[in-house]
Protein backbone atom coordinates (compact mmCIF):
# COMPACT_ATOMS: atom_id res chain seq x y z
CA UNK A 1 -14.58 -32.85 -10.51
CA UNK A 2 -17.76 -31.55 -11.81
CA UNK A 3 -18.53 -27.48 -11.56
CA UNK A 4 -22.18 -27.00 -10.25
CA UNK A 5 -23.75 -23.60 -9.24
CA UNK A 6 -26.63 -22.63 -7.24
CA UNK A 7 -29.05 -19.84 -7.70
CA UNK A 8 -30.77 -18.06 -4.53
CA UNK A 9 -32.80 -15.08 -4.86
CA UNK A 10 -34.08 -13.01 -1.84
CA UNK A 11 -37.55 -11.22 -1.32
CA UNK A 12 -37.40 -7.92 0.22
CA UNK A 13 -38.32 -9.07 4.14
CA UNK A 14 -38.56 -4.67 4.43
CA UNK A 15 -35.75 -4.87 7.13
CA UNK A 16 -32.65 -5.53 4.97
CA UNK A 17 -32.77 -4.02 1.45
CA UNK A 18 -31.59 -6.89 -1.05
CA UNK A 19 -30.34 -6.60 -4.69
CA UNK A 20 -32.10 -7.44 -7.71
CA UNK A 21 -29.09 -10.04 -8.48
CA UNK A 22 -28.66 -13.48 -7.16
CA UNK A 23 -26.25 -15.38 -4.48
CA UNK A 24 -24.45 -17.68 -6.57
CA UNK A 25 -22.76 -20.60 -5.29
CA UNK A 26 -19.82 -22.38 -7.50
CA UNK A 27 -19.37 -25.17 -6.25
CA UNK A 28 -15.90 -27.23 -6.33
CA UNK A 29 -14.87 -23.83 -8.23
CA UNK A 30 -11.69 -24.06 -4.94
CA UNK A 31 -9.19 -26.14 -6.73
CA UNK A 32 -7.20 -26.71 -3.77
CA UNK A 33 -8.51 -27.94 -0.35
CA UNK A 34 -7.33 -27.73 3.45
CA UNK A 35 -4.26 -24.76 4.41
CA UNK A 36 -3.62 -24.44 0.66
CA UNK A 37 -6.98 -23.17 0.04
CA UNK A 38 -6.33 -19.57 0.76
CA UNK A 39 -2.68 -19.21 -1.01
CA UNK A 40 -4.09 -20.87 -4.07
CA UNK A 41 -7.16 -17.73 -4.10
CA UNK A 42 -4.52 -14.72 -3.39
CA UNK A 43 -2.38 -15.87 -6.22
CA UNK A 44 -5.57 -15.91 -8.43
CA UNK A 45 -6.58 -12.58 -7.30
CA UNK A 46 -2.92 -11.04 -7.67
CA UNK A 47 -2.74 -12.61 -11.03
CA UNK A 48 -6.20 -10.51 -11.57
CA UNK A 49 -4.87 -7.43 -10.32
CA UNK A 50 -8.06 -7.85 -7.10
């Protein structure tokens, strides 16, 4: 499965300060899919120490 990203950057509207860093989307970066979805991420963010 291929690994695409999307880049989004946001003008200051004056209402809701924004950074000077974009949203990036990874997309397909979610090996697993469905209820395993979310044990898959905590064991990669334990294995980080997140």
């Amino acid at each position: 499965m291929e690994k695409k990203t999307e880049t989004y950057f946001f003008k200051d509207d004056g209402l809701i300060p924004n950074s000077k860093y974009p949203l990036i989307i990874y997309k397909n970066a979610v090996i697993e899919r469905g209820t395993n979805a979310g044990a898959w991420l905590e064991k990669l963010f334990e294995s980080n120490n997140w």
